[in-house]
PDB file of N, CA and C in Angstrom:
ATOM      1  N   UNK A   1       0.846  -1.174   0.000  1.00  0.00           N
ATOM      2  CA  UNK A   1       0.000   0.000   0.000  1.00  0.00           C
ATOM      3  C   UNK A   1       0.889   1.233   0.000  1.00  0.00           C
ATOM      4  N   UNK A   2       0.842   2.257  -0.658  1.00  0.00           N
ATOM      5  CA  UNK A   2       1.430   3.288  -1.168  1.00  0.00           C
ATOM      6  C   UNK A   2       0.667   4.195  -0.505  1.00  0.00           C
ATOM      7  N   UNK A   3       1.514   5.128   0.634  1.00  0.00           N
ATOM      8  CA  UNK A   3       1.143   6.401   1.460  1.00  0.00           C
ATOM      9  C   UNK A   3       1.553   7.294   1.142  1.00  0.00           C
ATOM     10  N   UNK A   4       0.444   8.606   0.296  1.00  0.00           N
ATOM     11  CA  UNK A   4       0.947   9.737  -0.341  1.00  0.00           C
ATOM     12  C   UNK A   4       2.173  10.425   0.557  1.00  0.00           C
ATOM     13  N   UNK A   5       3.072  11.443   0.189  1.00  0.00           N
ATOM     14  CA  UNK A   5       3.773  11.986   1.143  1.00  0.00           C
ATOM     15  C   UNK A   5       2.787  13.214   1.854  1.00  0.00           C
ATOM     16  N   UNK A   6       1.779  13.834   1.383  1.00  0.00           N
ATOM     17  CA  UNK A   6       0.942  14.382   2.651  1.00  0.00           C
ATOM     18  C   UNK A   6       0.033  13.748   3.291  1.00  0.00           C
ATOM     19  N   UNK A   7      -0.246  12.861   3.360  1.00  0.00           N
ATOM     20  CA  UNK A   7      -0.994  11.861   4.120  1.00  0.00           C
ATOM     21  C   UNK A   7      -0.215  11.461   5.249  1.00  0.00           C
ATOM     22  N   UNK A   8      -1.180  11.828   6.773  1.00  0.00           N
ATOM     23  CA  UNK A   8      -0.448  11.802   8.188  1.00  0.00           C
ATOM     24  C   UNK A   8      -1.288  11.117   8.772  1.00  0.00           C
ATOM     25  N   UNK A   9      -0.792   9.996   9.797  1.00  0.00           N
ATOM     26  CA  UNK A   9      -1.680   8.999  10.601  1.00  0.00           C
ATOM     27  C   UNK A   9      -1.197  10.199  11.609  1.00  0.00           C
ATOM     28  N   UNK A  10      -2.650   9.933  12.555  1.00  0.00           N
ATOM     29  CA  UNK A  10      -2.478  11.308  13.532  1.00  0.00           C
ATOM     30  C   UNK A  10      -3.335  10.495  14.287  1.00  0.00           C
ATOM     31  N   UNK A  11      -3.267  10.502  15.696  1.00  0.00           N
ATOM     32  CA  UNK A  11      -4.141  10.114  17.186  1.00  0.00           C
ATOM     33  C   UNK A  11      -4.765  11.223  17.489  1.00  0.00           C
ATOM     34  N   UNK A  12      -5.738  10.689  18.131  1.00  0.00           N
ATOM     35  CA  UNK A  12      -6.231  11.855  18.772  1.00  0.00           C
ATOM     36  C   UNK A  12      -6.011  11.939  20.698  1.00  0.00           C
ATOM     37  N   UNK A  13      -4.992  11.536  20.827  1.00  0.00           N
ATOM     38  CA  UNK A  13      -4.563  11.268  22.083  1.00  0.00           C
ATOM     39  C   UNK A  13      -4.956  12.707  23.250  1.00  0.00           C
ATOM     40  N   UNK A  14      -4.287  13.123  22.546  1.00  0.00           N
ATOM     41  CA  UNK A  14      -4.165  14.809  23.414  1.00  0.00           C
ATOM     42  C   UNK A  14      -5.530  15.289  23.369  1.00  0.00           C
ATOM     43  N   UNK A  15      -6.459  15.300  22.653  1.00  0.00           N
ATOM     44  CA  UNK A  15      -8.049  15.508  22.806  1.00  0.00           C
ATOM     45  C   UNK A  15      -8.927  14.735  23.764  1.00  0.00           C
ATOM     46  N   UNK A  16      -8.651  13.300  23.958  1.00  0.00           N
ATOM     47  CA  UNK A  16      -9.094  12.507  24.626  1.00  0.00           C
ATOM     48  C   UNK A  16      -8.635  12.867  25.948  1.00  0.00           C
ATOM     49  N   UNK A  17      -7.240  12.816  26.530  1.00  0.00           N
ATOM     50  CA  UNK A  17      -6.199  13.735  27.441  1.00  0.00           C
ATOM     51  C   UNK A  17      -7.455  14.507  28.137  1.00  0.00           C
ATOM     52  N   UNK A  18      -7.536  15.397  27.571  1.00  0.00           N
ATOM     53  CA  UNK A  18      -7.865  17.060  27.697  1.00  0.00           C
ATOM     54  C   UNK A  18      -9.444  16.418  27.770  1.00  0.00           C
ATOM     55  N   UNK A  19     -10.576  15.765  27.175  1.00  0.00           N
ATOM     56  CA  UNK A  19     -11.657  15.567  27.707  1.00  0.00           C
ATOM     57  C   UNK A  19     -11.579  14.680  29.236  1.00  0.00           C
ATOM     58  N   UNK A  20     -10.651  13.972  29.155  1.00  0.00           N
ATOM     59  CA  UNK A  20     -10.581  13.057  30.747  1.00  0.00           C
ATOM     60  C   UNK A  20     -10.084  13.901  31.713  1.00  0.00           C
ATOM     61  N   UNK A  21      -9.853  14.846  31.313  1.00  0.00           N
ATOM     62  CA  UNK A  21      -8.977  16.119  32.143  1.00  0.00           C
ATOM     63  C   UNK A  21      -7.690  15.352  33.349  1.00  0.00           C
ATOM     64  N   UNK A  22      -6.424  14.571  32.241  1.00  0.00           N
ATOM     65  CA  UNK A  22      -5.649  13.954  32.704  1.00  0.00           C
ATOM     66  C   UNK A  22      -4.731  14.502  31.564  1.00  0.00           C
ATOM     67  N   UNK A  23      -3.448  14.489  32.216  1.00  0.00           N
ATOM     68  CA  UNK A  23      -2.101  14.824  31.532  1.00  0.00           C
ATOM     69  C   UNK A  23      -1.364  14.085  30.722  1.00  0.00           C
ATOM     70  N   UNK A  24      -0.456  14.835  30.018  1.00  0.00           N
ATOM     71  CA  UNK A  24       1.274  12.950  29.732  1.00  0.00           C
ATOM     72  C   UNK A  24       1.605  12.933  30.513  1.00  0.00           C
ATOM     73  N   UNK A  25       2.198  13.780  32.014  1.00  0.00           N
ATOM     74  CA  UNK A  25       2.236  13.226  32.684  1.00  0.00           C
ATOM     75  C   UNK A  25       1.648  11.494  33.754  1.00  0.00           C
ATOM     76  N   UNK A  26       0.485  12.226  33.710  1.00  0.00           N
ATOM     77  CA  UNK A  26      -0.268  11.179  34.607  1.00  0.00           C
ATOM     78  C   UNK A  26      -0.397   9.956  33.590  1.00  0.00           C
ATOM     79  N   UNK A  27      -0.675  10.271  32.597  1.00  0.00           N
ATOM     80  CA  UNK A  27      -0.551   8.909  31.523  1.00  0.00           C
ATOM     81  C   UNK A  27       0.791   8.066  31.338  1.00  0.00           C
ATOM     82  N   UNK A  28       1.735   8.807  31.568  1.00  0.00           N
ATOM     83  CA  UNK A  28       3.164   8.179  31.456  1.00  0.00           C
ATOM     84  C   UNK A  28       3.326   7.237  32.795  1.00  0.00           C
ATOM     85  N   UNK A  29       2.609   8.232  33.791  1.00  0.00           N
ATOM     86  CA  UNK A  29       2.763   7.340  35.198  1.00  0.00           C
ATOM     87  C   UNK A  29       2.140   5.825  35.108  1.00  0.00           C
ATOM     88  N   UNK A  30       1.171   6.316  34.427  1.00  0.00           N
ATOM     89  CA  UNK A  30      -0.204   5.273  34.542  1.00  0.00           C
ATOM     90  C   UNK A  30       0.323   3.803  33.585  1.00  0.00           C
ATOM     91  N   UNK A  31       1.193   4.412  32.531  1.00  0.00           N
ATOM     92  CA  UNK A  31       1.682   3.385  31.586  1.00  0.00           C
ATOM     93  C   UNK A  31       2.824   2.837  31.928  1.00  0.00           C
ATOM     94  N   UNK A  32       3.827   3.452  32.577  1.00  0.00           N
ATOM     95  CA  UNK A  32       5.347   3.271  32.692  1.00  0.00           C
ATOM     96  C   UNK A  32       6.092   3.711  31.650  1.00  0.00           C
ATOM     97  N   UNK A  33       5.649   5.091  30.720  1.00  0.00           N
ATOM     98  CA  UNK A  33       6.391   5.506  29.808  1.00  0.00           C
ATOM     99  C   UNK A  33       7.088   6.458  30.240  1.00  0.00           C
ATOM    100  N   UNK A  34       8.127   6.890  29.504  1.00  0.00           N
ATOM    101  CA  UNK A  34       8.366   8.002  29.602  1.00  0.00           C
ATOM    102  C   UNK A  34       7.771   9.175  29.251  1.00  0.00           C
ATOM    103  N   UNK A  35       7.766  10.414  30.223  1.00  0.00           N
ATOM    104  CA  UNK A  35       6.732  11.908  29.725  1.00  0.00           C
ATOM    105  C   UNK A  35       7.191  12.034  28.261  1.00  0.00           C
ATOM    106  N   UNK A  36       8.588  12.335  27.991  1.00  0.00           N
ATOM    107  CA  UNK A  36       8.417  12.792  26.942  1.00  0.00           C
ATOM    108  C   UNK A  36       8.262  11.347  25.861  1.00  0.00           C
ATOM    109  N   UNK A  37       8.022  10.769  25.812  1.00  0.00           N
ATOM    110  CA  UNK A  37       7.509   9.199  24.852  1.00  0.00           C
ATOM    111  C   UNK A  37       5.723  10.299  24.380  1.00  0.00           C
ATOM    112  N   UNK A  38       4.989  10.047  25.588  1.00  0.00           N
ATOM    113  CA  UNK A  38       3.671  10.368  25.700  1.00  0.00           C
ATOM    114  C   UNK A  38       3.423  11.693  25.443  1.00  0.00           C
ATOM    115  N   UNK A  39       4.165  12.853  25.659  1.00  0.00           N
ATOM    116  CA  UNK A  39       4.332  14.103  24.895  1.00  0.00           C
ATOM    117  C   UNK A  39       4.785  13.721  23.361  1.00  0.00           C
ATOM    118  N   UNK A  40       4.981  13.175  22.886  1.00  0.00           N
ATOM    119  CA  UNK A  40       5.497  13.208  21.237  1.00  0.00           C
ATOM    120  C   UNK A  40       4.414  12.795  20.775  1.00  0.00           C
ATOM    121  N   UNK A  41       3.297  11.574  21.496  1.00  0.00           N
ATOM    122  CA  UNK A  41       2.081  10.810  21.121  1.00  0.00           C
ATOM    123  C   UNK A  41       1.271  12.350  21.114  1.00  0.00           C
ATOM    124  N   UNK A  42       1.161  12.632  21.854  1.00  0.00           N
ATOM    125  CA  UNK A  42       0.240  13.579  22.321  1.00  0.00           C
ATOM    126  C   UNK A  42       0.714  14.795  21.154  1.00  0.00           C
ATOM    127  N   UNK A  43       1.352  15.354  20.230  1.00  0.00           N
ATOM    128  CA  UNK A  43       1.681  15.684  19.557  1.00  0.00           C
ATOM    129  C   UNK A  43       2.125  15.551  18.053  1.00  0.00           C
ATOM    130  N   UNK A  44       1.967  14.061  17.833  1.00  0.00           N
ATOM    131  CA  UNK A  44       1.627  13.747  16.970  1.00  0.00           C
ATOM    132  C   UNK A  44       2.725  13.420  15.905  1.00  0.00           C
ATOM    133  N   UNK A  45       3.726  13.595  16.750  1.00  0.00           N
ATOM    134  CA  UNK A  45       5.373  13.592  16.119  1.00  0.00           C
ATOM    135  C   UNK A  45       5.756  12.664  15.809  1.00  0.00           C
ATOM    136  N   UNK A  46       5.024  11.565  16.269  1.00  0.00           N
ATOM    137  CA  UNK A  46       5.149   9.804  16.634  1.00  0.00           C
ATOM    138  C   UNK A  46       4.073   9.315  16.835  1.00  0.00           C
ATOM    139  N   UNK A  47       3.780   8.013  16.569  1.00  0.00           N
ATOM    140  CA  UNK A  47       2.836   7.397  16.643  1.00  0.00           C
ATOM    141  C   UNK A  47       2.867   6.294  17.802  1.00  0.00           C
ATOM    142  N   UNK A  48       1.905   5.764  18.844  1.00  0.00           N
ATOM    143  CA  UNK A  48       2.447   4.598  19.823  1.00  0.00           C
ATOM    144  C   UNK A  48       2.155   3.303  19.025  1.00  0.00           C
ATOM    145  N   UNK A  49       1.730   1.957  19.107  1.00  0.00           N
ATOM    146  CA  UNK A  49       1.556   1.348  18.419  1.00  0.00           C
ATOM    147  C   UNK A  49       0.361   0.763  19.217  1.00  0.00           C
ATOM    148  N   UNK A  50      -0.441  -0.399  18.124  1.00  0.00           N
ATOM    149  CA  UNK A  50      -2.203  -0.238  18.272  1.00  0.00           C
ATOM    150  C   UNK A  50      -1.642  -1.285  19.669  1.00  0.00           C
ATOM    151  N   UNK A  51      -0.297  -1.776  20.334  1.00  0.00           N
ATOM    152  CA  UNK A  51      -0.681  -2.776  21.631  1.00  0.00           C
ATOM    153  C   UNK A  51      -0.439  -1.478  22.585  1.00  0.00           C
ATOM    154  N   UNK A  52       0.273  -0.171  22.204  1.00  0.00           N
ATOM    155  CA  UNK A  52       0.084   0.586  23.362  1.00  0.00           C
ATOM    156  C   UNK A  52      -0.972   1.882  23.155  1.00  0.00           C
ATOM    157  N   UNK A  53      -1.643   1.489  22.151  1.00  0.00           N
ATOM    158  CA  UNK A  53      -3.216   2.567  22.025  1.00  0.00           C
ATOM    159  C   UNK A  53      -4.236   1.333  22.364  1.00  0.00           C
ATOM    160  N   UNK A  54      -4.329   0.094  22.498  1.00  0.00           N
ATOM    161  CA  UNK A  54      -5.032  -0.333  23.685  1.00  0.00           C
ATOM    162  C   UNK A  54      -4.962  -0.413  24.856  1.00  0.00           C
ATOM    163  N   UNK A  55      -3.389  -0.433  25.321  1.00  0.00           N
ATOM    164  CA  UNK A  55      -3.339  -0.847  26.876  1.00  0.00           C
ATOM    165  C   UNK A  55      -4.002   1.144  27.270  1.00  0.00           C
ATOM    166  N   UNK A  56      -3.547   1.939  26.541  1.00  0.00           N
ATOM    167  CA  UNK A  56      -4.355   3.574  26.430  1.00  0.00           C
ATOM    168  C   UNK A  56      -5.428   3.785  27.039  1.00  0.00           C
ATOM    169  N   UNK A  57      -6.274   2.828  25.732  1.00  0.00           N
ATOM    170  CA  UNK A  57      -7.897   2.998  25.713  1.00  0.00           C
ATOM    171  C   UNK A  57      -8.298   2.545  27.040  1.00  0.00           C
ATOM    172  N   UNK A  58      -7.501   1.381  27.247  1.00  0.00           N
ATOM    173  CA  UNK A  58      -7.983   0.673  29.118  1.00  0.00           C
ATOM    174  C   UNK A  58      -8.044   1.319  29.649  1.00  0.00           C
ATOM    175  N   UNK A  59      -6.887   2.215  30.298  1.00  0.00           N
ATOM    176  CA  UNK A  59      -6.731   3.309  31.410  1.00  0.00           C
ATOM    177  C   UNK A  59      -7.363   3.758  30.883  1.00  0.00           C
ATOM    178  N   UNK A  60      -7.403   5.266  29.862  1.00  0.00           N
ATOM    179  CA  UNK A  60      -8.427   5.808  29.909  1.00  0.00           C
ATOM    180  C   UNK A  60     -10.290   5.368  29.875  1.00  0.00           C
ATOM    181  N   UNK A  61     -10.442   4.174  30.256  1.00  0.00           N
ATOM    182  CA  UNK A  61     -12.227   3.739  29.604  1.00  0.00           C
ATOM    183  C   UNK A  61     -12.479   4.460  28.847  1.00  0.00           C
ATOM    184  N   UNK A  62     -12.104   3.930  27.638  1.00  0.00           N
ATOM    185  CA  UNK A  62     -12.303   4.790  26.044  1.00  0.00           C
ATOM    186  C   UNK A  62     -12.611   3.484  25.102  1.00  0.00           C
ATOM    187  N   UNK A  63     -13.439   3.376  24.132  1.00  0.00           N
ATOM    188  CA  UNK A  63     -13.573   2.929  22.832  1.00  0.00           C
ATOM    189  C   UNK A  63     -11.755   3.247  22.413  1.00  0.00           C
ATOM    190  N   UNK A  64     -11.259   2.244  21.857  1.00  0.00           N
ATOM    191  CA  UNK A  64      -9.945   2.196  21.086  1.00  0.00           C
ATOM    192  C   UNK A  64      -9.960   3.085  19.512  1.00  0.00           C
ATOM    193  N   UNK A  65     -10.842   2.845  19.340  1.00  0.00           N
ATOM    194  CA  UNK A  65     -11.277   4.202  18.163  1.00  0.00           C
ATOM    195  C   UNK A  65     -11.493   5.500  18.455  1.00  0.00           C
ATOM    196  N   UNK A  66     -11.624   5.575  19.306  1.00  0.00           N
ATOM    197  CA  UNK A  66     -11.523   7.234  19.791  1.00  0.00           C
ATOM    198  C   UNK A  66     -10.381   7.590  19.621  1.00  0.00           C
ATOM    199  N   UNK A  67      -9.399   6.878  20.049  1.00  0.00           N
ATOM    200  CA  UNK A  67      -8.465   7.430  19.860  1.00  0.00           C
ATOM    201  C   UNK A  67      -7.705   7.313  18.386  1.00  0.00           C
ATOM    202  N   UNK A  68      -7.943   6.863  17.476  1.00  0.00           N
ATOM    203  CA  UNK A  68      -7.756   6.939  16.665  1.00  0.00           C
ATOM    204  C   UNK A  68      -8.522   7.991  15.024  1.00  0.00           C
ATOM    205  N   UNK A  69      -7.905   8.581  15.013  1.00  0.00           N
ATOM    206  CA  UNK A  69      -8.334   9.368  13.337  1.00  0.00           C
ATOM    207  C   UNK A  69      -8.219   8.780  12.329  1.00  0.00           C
ATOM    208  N   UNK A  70      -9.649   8.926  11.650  1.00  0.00           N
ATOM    209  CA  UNK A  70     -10.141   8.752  10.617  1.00  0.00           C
ATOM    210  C   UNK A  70      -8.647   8.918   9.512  1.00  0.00           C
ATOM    211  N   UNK A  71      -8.478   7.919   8.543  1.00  0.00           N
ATOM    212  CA  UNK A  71      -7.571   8.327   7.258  1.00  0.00           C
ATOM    213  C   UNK A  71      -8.061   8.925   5.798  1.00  0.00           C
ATOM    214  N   UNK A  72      -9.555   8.712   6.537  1.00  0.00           N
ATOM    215  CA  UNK A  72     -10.682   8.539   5.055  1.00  0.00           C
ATOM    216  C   UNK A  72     -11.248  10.043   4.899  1.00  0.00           C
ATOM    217  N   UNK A  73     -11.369  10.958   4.808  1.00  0.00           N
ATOM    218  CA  UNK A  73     -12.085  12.556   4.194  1.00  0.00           C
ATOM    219  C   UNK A  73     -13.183  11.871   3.771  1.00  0.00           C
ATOM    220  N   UNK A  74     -14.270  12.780   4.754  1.00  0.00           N
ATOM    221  CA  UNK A  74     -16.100  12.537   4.606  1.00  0.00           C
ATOM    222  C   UNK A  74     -16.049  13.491   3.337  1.00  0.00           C
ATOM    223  N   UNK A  75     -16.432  12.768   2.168  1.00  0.00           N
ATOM    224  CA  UNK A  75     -16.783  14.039   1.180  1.00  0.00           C
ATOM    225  C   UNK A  75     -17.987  14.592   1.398  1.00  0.00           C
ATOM    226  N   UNK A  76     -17.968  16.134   1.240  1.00  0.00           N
ATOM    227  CA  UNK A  76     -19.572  17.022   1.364  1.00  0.00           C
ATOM    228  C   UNK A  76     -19.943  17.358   0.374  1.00  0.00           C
TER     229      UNK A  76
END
């Protein structure tokens, strides 16, 4: 499969974050990562991978798709 060069897999980590009203900090605690690991997620610089955007979704009680963005554009 061929990924245009502007085409970006992006989380929505830091939105989810910010609705649970919890930090990278407290998430790094919660995971055993490092802050700045979970600051780069949370920013989008890096991606975690789908076994550490589930162990995520656990702690946070989230649908595992939440945290994840759409790759697909809703056409209007």
């Amino acid at each position: 499969m061929d990924i245009k060069q502007n085409d970006k897999v992006e989380n929505r980590l830091k939105a989810v974050l910010a609705d649970k009203k919890k930090t990278c900090r407290w998430l790094a605690n919660e995971i055993g990562r490092n802050e700045n690991t979970v600051s780069r997620w949370c920013s989008n610089k890096v991606q975690p991978s789908l076994d550490q955007l589930r162990e995520i979704a656990d702690i946070l009680d989230v649908d595992i798709r939440t945290l994840i963005r759409s790759n697909k554009e809703v056409a209007e």
